[in-house]
Structure formats: structure tokens, C-alpha cells
Protein backbone atom coordinates (compact mmCIF):
# COMPACT_ATOMS: atom_id res chain seq x y z
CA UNK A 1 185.72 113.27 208.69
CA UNK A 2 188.04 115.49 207.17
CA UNK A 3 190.25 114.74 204.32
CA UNK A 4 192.91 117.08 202.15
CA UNK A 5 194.02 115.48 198.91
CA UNK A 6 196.98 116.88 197.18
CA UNK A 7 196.79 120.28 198.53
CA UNK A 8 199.54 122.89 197.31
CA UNK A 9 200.38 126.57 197.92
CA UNK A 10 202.60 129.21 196.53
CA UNK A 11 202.91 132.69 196.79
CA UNK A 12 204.32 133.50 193.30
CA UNK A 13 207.13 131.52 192.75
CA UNK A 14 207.65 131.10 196.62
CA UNK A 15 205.99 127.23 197.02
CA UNK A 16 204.88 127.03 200.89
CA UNK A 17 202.89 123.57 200.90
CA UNK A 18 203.79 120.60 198.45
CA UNK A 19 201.29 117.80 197.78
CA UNK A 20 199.91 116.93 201.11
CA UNK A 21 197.73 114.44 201.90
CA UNK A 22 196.16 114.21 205.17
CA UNK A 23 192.54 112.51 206.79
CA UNK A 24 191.45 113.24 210.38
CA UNK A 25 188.54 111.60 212.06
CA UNK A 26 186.50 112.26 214.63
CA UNK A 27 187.18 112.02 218.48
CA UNK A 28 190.80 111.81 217.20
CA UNK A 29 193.58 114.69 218.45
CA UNK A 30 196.07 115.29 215.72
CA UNK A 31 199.33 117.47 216.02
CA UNK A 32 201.28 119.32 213.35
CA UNK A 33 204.62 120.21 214.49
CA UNK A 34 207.58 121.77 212.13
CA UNK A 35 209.90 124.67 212.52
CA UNK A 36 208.64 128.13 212.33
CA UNK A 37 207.62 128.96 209.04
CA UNK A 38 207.55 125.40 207.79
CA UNK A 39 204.06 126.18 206.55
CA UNK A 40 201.92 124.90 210.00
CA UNK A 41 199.92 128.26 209.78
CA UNK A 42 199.91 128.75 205.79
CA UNK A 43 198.01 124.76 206.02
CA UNK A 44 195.89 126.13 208.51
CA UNK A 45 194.76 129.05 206.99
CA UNK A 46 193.74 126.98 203.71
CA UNK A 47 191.80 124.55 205.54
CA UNK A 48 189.42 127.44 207.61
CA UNK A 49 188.78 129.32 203.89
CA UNK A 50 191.05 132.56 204.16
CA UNK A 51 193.95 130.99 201.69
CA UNK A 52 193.33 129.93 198.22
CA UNK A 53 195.11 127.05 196.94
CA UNK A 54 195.55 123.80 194.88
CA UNK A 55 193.68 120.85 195.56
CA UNK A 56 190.39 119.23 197.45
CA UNK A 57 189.46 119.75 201.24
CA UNK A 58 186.14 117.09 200.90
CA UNK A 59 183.98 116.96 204.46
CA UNK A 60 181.20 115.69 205.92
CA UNK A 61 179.92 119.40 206.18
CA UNK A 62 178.01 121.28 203.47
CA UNK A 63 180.05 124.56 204.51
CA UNK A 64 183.29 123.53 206.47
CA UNK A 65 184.03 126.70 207.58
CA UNK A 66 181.05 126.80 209.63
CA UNK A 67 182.08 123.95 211.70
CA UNK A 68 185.95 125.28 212.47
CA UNK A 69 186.68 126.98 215.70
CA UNK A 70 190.05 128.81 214.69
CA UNK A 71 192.65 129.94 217.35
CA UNK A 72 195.51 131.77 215.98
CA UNK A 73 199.32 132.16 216.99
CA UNK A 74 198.30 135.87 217.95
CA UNK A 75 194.93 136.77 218.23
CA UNK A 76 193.46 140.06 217.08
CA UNK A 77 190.83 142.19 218.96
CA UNK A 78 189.31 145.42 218.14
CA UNK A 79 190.42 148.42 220.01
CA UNK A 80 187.29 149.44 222.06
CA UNK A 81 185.53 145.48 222.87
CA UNK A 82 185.62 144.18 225.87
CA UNK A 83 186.00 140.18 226.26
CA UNK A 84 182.43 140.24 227.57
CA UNK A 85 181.42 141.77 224.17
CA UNK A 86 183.92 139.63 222.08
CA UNK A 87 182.59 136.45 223.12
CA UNK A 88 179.18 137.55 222.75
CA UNK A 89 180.31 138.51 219.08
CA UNK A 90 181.42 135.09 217.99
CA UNK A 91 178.79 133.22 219.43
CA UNK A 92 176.22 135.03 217.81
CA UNK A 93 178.00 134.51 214.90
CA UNK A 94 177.52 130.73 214.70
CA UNK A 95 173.59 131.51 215.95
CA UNK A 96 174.71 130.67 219.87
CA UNK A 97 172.14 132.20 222.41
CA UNK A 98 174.56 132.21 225.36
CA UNK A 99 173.03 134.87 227.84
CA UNK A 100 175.32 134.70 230.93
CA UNK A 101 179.40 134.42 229.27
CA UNK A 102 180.82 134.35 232.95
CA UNK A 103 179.62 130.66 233.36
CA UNK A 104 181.85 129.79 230.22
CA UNK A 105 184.80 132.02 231.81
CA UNK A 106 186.85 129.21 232.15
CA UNK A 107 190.43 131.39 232.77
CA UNK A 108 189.05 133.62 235.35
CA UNK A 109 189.21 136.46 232.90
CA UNK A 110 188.39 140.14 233.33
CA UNK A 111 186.06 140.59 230.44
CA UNK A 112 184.82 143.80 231.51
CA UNK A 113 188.38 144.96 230.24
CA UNK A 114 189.12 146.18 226.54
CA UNK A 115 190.39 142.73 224.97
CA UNK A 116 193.09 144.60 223.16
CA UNK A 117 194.74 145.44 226.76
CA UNK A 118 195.44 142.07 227.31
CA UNK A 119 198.33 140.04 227.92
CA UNK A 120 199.58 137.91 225.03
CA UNK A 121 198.35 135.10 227.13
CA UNK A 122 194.88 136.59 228.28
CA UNK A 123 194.28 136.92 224.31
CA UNK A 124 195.10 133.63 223.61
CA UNK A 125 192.68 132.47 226.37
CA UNK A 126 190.03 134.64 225.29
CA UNK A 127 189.88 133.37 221.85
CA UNK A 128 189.95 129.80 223.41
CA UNK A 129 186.47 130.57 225.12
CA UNK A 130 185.00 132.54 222.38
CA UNK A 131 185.47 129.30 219.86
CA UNK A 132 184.41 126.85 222.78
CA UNK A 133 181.18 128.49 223.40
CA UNK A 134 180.79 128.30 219.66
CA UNK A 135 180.05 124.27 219.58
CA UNK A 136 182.68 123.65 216.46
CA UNK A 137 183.04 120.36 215.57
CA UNK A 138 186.66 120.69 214.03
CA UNK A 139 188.93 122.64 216.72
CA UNK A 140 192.55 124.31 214.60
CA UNK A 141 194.92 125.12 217.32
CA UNK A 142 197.54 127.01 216.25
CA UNK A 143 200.24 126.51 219.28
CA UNK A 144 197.83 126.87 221.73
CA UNK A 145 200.33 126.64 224.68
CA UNK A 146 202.76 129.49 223.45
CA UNK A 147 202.77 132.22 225.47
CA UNK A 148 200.12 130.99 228.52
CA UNK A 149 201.27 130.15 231.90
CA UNK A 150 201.36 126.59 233.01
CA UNK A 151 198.36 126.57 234.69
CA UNK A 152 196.41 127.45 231.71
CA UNK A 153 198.45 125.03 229.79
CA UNK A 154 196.53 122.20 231.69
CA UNK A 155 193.52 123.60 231.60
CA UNK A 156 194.05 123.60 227.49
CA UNK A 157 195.01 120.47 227.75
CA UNK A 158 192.08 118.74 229.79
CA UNK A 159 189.63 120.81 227.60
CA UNK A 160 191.64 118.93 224.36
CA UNK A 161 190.58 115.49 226.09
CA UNK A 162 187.20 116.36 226.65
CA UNK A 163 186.78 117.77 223.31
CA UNK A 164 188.01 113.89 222.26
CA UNK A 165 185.39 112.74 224.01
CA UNK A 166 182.92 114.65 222.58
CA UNK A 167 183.65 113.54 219.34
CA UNK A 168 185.22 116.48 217.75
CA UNK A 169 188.46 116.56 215.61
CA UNK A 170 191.28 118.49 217.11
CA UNK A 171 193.63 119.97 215.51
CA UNK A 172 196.79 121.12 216.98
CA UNK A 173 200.54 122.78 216.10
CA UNK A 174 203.93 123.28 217.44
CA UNK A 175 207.25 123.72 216.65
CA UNK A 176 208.19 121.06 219.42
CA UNK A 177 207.34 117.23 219.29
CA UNK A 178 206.84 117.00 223.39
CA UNK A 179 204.45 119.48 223.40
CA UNK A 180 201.80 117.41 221.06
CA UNK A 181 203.38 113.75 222.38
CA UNK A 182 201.44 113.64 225.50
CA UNK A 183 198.19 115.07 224.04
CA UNK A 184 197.93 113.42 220.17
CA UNK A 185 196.94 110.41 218.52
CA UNK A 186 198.73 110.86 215.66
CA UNK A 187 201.69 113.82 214.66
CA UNK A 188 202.19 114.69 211.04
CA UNK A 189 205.62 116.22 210.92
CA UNK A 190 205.60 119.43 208.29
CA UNK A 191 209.28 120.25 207.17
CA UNK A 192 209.57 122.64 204.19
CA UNK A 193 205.83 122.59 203.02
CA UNK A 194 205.78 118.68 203.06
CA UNK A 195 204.70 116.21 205.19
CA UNK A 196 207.78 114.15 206.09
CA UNK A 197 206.78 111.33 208.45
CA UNK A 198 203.74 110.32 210.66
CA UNK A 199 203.84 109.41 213.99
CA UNK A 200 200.95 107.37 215.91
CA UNK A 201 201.18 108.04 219.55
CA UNK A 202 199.43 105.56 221.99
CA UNK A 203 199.00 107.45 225.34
């Protein structure tokens, strides 16, 4: 379980997030969808550690942060790693032995190739599989299905479900209901920093 109580966020006198409220369970898929710059990342980056703010995140993890498997909008890569190397990185950052990465290569990617060459899409894909082979328990999505093909789009999607059933609490955001109706069980919608209405989604 996760649960945010009151959280708020400015940036001087800029407010970004306003009071929200918001519990997700486990082996539950929840969606996040709002406008562009409605505050979907801003919420994000509070709940993974990077943002301060005002308020509680309370979990049943002693360090939360070490449970969240964070892909963002537009991942960043170091000039001179490859995606062999970069997935290597991050799972030996949670303490993962994983010895052969090309079983986990779920997108067919060249990751003997400088990460930072990739397409928009191959990055997105490549951070996928780096916080997959990680074993998170909390999975933040930050629209995960801008910018890949449709292909990959279902691949994202059956990994979401199996994720469910595993147990884990997914996390996901778009600026477009559709994308998240098909995929959810519940949608919070974020308009101007607040959470305006809640939508349970039987599938």
C-alpha cells in the first residue's frame, strides 16, 4: 500500500499540486491523466524522492524509493554506455545479479549500441527493461506509450497485466483518457494541480 495525504507543491509563488489525496493498493493499475503540464510529472517526481514538498507519502516500505521503478517522459543516458552496460547499471543498483541481460531483452534491442544514439522510442524501451529487471514493487509510468510504435505499445501493455498479477502497484500517466481506459482500474483525473474526479474502470 501506498497512500499520499494532503500533498502540495509550489515553486515560489507558482502552486503546481493542491491538496491531493490519493491510496493505491497492490495488484491494482492506476492511471493519471491531465493536460500537459497539469502537474502528472511534478506528482511523480515527489512520490520517487527528487521533489520536496508538503505533506505525508506513508508506505509499507522502510525506504520507498527503493521499491519504485521510475520511467520518465524522456529518458536520459550517458554519452558513452551502451544499453548492455545501462541495464547492468541499474540492476546492480537495487543489488540484482543478472549475468546474461539479452534474456530480459524484451524489445529486441541493440544494446551493444551507445544508449544515447537511440531513437526516442528505443530509450523509452530501454528504461522499461532496466526497471523490470530491477524487481520494483511500485512501477511510475510516466506516458509510457508516447513515442513507441504500436507493437511495443502491446508489449507495454501485456507486461502492465502481468505486473497486476504479480502483485505490484502500477502507476501510469497520460494526457488522454483512452489510453489508460483499457489498461486501469481506477483513473484519477489531475486538472490544474488537483485531483478533479475518479473514475473506476471495470475491464
Amino acid at each position: 500500500m501506498m497512500h499520499i495525504e494532503h500533498l502540495s507543491k509550489s515553486y515560489g509563488a507558482h502552486i503546481v499540486l493542491r491538496d491531493i489525496s490519493l491510496d493505491f493498493e497492490k495488484g491494482k493499475v492506476y492511471g493519471i491523466v491531465g493536460e500537459n503540464g497539469s502537474g502528472k510529472t511534478t506528482l511523480f517526481k515527489c512520490i520517487i524522492g527528487i521533489e520536496p514538498f508538503h505533506g505525508h507519502i506513508r508506505s509499507d516500505y522502510a525506504d520507498l524509493k527503493d521499491h519504485i521503478g521510475y520511467l520518465p517522459t524522456d529518458p536520459y543516458f550517458f554519452s558513452k554506455i551502451t544499453g548492455r552496460e545501462y541495464l547492468r547499471l541499474l540492476a546492480n543498483a537495487r543489488g540484482v545479479v543478472e549475468n546474461d541481460v539479452d534474456t530480459k531483452n524484451i524489445f529486441d534491442l541493440p544494446l551493444d549500441q551507445y544508449a544515447s544514439n537511440y531513437s526516442t522510442g528505443m530509450k523509452k524501451k530501454l528504461a522499461m527493461t532496466a526497471i523490470l529487471i530491477q524487481q520494483n514493487d511500485i512501477y511510475i509510468l510516466d506516458e509510457p506509450y508516447n513515442g513507441v510504435d504500436i507493437h511495443s505499445n502491446m508489449i507495454i501493455t501485456e507486461i502492465i497485466d502481468r505486473l497486476r498479477n504479480l502483485q505490484k502497484t502500477i502507476i501510469i500517466s497520460s494526457h488522454i483518457f483512452s489510453t489508460l481506459k483499457e489498461t486501469c482500474d481506477q483513473i484519477h483525473v489531475l486538472d490544474q494541480g488537483q485531483i478533479t474526479r475518479s473514475v473506476g474502470v471495470q475491464n
